[in-house]
C-alpha atoms as a PDB file:
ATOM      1  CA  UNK A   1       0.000   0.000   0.000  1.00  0.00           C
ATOM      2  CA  UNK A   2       1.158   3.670  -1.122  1.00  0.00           C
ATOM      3  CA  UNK A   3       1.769   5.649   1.762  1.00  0.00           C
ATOM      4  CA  UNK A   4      -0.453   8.785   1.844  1.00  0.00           C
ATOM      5  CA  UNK A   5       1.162  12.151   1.612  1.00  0.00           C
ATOM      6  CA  UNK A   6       2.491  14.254   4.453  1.00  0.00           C
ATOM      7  CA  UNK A   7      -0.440  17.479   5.140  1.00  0.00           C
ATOM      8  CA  UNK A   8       1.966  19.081   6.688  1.00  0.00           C
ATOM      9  CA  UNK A   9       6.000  19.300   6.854  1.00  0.00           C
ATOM     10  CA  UNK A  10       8.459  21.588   9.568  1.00  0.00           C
ATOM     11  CA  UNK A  11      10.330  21.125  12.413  1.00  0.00           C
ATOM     12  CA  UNK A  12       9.737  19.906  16.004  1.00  0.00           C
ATOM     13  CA  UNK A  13      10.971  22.046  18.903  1.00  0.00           C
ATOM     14  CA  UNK A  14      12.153  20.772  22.384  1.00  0.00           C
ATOM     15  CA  UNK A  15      14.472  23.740  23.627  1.00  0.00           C
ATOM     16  CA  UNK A  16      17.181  23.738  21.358  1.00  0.00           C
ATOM     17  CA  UNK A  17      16.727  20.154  19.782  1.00  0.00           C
ATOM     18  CA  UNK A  18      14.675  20.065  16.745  1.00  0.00           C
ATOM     19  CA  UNK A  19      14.031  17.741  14.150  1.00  0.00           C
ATOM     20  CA  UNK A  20      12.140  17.751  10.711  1.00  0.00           C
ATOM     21  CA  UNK A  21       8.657  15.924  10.644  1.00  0.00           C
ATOM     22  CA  UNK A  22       5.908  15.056   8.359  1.00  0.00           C
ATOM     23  CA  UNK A  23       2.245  14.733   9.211  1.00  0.00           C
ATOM     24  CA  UNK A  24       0.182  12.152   7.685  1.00  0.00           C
ATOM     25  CA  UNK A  25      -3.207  11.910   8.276  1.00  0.00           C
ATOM     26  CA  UNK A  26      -4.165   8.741  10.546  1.00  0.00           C
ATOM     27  CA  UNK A  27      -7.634   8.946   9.351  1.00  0.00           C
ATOM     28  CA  UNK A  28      -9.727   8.131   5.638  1.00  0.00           C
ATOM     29  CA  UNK A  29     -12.763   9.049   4.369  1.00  0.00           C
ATOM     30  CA  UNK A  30     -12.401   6.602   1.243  1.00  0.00           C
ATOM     31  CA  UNK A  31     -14.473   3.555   2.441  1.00  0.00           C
ATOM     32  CA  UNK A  32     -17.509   5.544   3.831  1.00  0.00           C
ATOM     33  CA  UNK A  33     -20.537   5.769   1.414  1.00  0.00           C
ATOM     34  CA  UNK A  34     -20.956   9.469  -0.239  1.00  0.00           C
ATOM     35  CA  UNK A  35     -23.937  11.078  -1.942  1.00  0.00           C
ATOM     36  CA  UNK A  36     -24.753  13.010  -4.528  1.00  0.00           C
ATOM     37  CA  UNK A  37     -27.494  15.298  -4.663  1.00  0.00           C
ATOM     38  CA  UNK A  38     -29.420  14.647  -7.759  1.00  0.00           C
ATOM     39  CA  UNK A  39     -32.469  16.856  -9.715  1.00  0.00           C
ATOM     40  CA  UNK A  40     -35.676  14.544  -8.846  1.00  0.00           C
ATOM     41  CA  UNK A  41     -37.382  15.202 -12.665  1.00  0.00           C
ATOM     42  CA  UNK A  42     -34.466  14.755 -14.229  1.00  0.00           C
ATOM     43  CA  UNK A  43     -31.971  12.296 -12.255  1.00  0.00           C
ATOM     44  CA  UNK A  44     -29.254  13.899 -12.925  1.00  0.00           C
ATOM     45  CA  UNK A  45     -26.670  15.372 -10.482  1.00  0.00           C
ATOM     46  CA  UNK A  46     -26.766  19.178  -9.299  1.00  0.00           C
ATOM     47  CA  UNK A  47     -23.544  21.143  -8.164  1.00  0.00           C
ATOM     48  CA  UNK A  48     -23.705  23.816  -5.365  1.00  0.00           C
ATOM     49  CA  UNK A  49     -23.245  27.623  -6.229  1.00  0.00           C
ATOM     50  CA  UNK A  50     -22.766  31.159  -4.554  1.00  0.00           C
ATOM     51  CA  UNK A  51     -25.350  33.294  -5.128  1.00  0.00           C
ATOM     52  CA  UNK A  52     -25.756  36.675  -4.498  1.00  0.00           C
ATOM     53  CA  UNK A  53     -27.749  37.455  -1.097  1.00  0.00           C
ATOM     54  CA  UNK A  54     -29.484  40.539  -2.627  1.00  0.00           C
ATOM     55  CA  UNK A  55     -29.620  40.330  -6.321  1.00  0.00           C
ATOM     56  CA  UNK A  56     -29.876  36.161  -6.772  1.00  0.00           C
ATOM     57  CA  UNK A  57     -27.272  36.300  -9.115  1.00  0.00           C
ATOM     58  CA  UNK A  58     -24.229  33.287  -9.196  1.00  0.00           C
ATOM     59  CA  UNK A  59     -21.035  34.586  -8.425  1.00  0.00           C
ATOM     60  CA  UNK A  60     -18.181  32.868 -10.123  1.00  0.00           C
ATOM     61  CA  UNK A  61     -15.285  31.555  -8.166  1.00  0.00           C
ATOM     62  CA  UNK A  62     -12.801  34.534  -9.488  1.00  0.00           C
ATOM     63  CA  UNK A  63     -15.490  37.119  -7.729  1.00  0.00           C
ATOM     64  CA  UNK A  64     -15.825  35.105  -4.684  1.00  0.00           C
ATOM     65  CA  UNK A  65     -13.694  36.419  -1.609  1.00  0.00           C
ATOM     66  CA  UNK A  66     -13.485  35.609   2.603  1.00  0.00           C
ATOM     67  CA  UNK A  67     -15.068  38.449   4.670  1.00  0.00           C
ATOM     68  CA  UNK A  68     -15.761  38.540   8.516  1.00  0.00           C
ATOM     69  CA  UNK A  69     -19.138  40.006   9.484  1.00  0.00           C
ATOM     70  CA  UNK A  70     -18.469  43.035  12.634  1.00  0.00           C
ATOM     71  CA  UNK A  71     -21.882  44.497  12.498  1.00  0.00           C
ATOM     72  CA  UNK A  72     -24.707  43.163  11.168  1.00  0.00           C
ATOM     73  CA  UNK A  73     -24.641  43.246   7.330  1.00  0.00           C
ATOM     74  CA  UNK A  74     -20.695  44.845   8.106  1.00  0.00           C
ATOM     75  CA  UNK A  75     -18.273  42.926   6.166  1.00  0.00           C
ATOM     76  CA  UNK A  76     -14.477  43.294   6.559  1.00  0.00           C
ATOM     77  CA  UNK A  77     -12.950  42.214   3.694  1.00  0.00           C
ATOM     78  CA  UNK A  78     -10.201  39.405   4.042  1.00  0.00           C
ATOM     79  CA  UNK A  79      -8.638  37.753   1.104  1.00  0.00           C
ATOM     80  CA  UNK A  80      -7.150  34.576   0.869  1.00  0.00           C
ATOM     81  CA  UNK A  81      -3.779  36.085   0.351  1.00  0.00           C
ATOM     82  CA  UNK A  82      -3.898  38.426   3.232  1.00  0.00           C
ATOM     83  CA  UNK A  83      -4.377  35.121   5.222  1.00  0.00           C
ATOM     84  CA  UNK A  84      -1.289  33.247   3.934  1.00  0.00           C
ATOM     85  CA  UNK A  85       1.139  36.897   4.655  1.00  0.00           C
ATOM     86  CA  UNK A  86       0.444  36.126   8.347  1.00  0.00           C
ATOM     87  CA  UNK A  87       4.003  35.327  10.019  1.00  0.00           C
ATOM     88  CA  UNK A  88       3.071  32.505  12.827  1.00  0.00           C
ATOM     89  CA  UNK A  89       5.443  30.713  13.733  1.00  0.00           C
ATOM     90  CA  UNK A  90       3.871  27.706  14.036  1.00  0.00           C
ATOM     91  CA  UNK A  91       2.941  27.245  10.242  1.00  0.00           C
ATOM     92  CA  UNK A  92       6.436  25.701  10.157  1.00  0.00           C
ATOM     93  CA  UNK A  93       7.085  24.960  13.336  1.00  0.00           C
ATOM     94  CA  UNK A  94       5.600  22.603  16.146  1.00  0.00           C
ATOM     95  CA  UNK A  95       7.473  24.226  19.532  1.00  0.00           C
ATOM     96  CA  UNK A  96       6.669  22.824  22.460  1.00  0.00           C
ATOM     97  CA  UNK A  97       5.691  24.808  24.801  1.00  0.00           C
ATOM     98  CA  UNK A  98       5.126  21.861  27.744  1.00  0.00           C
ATOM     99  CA  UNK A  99       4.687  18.275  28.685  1.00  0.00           C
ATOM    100  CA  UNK A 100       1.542  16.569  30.547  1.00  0.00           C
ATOM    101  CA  UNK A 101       1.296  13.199  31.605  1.00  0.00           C
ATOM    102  CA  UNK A 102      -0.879  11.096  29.331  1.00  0.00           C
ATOM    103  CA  UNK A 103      -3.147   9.986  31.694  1.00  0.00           C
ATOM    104  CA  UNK A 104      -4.103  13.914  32.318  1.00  0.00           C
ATOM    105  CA  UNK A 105      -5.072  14.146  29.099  1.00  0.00           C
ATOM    106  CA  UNK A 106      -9.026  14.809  29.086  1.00  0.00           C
ATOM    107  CA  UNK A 107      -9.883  12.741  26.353  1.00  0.00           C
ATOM    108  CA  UNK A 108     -13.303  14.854  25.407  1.00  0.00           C
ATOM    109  CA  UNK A 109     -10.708  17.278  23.976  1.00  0.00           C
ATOM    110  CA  UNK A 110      -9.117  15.124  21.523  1.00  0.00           C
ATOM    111  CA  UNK A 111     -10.619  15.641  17.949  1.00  0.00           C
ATOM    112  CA  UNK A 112      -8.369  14.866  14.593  1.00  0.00           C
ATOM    113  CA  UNK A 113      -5.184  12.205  14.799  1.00  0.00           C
ATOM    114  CA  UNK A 114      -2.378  12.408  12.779  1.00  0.00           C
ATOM    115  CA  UNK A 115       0.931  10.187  12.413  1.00  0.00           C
ATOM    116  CA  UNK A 116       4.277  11.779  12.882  1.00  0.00           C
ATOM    117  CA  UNK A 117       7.442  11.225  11.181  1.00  0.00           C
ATOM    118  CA  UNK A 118      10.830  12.309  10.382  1.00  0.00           C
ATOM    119  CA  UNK A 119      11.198  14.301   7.859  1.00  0.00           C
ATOM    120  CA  UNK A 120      13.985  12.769   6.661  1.00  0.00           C
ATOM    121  CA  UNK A 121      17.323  10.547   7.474  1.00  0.00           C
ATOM    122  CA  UNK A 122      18.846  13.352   9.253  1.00  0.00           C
ATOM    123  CA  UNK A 123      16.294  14.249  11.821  1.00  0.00           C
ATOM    124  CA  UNK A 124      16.066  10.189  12.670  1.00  0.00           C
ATOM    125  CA  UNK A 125      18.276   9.786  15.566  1.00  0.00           C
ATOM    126  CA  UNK A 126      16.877  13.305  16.903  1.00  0.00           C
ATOM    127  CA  UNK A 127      13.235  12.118  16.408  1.00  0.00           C
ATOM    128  CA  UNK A 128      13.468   9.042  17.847  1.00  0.00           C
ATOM    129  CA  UNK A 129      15.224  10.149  21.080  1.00  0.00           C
ATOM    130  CA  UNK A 130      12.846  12.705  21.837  1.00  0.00           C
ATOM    131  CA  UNK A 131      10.088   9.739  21.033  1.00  0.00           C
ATOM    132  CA  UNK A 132      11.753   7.271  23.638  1.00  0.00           C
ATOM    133  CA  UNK A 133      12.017  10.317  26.658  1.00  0.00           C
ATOM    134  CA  UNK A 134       8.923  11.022  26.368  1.00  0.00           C
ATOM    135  CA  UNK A 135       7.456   7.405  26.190  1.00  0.00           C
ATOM    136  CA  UNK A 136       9.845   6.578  29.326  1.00  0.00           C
ATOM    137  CA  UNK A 137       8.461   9.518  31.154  1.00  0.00           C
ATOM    138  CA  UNK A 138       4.703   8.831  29.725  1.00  0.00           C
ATOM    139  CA  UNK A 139       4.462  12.371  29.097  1.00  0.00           C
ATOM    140  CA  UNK A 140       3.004  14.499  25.624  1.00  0.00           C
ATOM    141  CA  UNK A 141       3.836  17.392  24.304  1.00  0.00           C
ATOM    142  CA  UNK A 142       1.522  20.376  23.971  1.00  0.00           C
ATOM    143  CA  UNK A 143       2.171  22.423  21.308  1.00  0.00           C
ATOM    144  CA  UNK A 144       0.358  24.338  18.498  1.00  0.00           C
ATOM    145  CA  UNK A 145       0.373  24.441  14.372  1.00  0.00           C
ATOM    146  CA  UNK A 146      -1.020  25.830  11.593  1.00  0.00           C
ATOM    147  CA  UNK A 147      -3.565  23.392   8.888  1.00  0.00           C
ATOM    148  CA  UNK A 148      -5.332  24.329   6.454  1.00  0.00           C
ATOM    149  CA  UNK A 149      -4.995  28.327   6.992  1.00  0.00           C
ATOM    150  CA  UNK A 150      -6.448  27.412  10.857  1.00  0.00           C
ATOM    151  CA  UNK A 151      -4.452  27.579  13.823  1.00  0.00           C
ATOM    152  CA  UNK A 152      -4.850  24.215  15.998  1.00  0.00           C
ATOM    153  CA  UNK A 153      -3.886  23.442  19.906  1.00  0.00           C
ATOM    154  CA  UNK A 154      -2.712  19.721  19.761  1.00  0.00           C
ATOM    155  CA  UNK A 155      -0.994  17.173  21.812  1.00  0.00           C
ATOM    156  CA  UNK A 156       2.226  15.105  20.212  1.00  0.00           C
ATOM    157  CA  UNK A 157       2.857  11.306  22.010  1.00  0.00           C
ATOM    158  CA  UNK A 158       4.636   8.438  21.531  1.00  0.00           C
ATOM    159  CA  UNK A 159       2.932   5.769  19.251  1.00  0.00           C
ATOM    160  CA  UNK A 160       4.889   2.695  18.039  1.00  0.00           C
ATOM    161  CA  UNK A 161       7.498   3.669  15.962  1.00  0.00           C
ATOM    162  CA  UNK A 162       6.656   7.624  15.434  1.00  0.00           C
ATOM    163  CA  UNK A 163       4.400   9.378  17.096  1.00  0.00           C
ATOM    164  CA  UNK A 164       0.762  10.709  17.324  1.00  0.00           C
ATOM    165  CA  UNK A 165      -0.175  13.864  16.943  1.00  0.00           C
ATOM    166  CA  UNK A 166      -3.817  15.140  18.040  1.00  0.00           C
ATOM    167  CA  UNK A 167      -6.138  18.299  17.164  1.00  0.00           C
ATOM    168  CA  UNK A 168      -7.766  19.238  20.577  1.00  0.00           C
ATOM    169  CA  UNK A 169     -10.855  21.412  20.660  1.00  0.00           C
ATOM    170  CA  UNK A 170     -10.417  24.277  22.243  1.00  0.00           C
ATOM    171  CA  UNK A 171     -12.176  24.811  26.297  1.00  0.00           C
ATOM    172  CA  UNK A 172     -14.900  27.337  24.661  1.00  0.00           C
ATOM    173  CA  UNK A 173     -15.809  24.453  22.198  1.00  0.00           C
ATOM    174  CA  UNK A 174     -16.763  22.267  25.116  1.00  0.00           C
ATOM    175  CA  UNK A 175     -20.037  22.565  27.202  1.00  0.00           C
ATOM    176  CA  UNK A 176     -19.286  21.991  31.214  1.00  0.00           C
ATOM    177  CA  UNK A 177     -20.402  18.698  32.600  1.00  0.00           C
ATOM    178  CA  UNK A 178     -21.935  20.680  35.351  1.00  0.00           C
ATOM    179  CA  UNK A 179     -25.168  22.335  33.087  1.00  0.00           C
ATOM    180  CA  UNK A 180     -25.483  18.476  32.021  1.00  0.00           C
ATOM    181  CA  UNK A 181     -25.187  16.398  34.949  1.00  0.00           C
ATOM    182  CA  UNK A 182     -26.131  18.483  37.637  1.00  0.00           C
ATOM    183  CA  UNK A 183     -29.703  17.986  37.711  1.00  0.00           C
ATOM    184  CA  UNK A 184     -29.175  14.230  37.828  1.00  0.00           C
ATOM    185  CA  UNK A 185     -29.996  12.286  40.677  1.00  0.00           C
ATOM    186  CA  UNK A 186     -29.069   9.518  42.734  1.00  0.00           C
ATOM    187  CA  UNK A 187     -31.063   6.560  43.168  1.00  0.00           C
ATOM    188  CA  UNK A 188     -30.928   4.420  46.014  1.00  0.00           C
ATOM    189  CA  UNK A 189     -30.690   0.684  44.796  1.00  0.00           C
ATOM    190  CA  UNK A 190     -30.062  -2.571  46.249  1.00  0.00           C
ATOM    191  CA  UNK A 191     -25.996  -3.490  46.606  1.00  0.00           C
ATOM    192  CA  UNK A 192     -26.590  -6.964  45.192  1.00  0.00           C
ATOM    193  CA  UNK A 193     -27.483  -5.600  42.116  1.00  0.00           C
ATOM    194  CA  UNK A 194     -24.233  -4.654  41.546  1.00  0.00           C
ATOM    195  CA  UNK A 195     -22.880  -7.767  42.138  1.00  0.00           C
ATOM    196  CA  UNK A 196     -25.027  -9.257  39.165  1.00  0.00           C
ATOM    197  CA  UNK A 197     -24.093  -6.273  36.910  1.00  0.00           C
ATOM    198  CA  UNK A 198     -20.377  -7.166  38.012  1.00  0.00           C
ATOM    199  CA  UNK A 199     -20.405 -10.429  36.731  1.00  0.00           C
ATOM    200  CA  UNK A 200     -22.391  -9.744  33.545  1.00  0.00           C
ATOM    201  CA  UNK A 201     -19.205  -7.130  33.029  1.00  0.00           C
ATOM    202  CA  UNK A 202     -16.807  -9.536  33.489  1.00  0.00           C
ATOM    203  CA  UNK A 203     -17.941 -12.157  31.401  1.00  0.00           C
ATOM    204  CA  UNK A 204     -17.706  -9.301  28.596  1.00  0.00           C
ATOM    205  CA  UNK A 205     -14.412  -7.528  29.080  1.00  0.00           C
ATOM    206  CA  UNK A 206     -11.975  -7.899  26.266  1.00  0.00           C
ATOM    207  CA  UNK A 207      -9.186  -6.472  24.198  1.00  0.00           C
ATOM    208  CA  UNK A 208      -9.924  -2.860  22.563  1.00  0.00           C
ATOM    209  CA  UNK A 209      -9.573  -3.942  19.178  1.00  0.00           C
ATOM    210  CA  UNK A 210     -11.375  -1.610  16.453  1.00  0.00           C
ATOM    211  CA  UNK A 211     -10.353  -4.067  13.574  1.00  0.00           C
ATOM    212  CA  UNK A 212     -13.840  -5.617  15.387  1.00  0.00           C
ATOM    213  CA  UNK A 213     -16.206  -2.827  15.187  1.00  0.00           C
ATOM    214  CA  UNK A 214     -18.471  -2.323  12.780  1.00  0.00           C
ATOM    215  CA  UNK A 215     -20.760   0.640  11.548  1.00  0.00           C
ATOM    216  CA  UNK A 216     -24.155  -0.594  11.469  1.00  0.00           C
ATOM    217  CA  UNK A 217     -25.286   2.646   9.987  1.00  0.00           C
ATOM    218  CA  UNK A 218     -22.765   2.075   7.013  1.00  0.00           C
ATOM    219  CA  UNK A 219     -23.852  -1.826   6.332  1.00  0.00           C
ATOM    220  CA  UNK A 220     -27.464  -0.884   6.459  1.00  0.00           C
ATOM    221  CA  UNK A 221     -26.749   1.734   3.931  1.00  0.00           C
ATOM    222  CA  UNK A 222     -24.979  -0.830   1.596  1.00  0.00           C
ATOM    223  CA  UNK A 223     -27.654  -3.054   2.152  1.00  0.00           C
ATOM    224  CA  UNK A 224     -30.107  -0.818   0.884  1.00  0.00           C
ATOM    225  CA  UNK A 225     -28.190   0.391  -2.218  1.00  0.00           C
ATOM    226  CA  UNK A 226     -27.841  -3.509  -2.957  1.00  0.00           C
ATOM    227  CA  UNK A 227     -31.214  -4.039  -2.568  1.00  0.00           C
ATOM    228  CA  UNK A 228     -32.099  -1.216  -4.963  1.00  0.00           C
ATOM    229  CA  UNK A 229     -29.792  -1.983  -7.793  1.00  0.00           C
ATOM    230  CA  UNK A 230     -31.138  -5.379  -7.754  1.00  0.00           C
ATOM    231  CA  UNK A 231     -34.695  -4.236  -7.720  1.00  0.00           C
ATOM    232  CA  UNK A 232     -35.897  -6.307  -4.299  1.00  0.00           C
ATOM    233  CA  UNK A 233     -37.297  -3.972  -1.354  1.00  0.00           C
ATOM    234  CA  UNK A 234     -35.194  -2.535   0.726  1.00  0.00           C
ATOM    235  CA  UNK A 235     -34.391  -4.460   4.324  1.00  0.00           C
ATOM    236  CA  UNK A 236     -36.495  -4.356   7.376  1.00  0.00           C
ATOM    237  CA  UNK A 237     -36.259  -1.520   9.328  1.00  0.00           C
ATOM    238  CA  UNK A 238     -34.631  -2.265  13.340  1.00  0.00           C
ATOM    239  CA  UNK A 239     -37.034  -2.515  15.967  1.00  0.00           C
ATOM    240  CA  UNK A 240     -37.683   0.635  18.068  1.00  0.00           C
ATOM    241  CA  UNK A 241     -36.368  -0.168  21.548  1.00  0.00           C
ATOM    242  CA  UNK A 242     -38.857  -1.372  24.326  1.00  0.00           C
ATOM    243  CA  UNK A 243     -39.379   0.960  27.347  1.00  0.00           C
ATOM    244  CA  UNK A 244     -37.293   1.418  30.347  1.00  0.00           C
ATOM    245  CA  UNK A 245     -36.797  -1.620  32.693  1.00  0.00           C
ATOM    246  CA  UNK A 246     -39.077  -2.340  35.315  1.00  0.00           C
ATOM    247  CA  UNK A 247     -37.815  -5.073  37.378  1.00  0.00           C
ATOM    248  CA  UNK A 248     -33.938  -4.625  36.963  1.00  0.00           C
ATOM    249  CA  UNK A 249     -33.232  -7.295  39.223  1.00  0.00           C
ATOM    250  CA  UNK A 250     -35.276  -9.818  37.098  1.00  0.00           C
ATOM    251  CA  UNK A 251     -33.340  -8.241  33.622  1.00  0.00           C
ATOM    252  CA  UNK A 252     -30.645  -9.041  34.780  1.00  0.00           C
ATOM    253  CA  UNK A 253     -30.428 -12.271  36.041  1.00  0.00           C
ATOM    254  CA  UNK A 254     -31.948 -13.522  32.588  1.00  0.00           C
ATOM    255  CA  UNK A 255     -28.855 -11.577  31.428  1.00  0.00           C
ATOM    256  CA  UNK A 256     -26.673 -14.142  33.658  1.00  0.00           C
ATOM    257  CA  UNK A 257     -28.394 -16.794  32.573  1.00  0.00           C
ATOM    258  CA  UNK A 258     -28.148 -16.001  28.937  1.00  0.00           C
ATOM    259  CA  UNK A 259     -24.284 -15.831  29.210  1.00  0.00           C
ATOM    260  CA  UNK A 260     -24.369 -19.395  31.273  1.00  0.00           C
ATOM    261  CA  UNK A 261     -23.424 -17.325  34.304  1.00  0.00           C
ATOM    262  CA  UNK A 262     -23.904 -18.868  37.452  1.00  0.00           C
ATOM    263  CA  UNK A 263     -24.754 -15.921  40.131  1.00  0.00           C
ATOM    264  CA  UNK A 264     -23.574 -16.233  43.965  1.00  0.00           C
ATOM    265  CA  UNK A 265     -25.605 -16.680  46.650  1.00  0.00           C
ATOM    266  CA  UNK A 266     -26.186 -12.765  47.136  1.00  0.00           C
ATOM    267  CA  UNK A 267     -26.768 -12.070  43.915  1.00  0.00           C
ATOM    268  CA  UNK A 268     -29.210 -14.828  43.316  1.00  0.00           C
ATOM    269  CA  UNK A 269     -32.578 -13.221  45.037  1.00  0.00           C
ATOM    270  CA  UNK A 270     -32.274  -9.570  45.622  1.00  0.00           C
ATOM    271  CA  UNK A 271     -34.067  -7.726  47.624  1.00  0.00           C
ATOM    272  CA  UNK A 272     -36.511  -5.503  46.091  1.00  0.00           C
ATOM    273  CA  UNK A 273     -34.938  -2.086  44.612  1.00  0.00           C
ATOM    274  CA  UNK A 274     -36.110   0.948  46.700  1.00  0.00           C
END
């Protein structure tokens, strides 16, 4: 397989070390299902087009320019070019500003991977000592570049051979926890209980292994299509999902017995849930 093209190439910055890297991007659209939106007379495809806000008309991609809105219907005009004069720093270089431990990293933050490599045969041993301190240490690196003409907060760590670097969103992106979970309350339930969800949790604890996981949404989708081009009606819809449970404690021990669990003497007859 053809290794995919670096998105990005400069130099990372510990101090006065630095090395040349490459991103590659650890993600790929290419297998997911796209659509095209077609004219329902005709069946034939449309395309999408500026138009004009007051007069209707199309405006053609030479007359088209990026403009940010300070009052309303205020534009400030801001052309592509004016964007790419911008000295920063980071567009060519990823400085690190600090190291956190990876298991502070909040992983709600964490948006866009991408895989990091030397840049070339010089900035080998460089790259792969800074890669082995900071695996020994189990720290990242916090740092900051510029892709595509936006500037991104990530976090660089050790991952197999290179390393892994990740877009984070930024703290206004994220809603507190607190305006979710606050009005949330807390049961009282019977202790066995847990003691039957225990065991129903370790009879299905495994390996994280995504080579296993599958997107429903996706094979439905293919199934459809199939079923379409071959002229047969489409698949059954999935059952809507029954009501909330009523007698946990009897859900769940059909859950036990299901797996061919046998439950201890505690968790066999539960008392009633308050």
């Amino acid at each position: 397989m053809r290794a995919p093209r670096a998105v990005w190439k400069g130099f990372l910055k510990v101090g006065s070390v630095s090395c040349g890297v490459k991103l590659v991007g650890a993600t790929s659209e290419a297998s997911k299902i796209h659509f095209k939106i077609l004219n329902r007379k005709d069946g034939l495809p449309v395309k999408s087009a500026y138009v004009d806000e007051v007069t209707g008309d199309i405006v053609e991609a030479e007359d088209q320019t990026k403009g940010y809105e300070v009052e309303k219907g205020e534009f400030i005009e801001v052309p592509p070019d004016d964007i790419k004069k911008l000295k920063l720093t980071s567009a060519h270089t990823l400085e690190v500003e600090e190291f956190v431990a990876l298991d502070d990293i909040d992983t709600r933050y964490l948006e866009k991977p991408y895989y990091v490599i030397p840049a070339d045969g010089a900035a080998v041993e460089a790259f792969s000592v800074l890669r082995e301190a900071m695996a020994k240490k189990r720290v990242a690196a916090r740092s900051c570049v510029v892709l595509y003409q936006r500037g991104r907060e990530v976090v660089i760590q050790p991952f197999g051979k290179g390393m892994l670097l990740t877009e984070l969103r930024t703290h206004d992106e994220m809603i507190p926890e607190k305006t979710v979970f606050d009005d949330l309350k807390s049961p009282k339930y019977d202790q066995d209980l847990l003691e039957i969800a225990g065991l129903l949790i370790d009879k299905k604890v495994t390996r994280f292994d995504p080579s296993k996981f599958e997107d429903t949404y996706e094979d439905a989708l293919v199934a459809m299509i199939d079923a379409k081009r071959k002229g047969k009606k489409p698949p059954k819809p999935a059952p809507r999902p029954k009501e909330n449970v009523v007698d946990l404690a009897s859900v769940l021990r059909k859950s036990l017995a299901k797996e061919g669990i046998e439950a201890g003497p505690k968790a066999k007859a539960p008392r009633k849930s308050a």
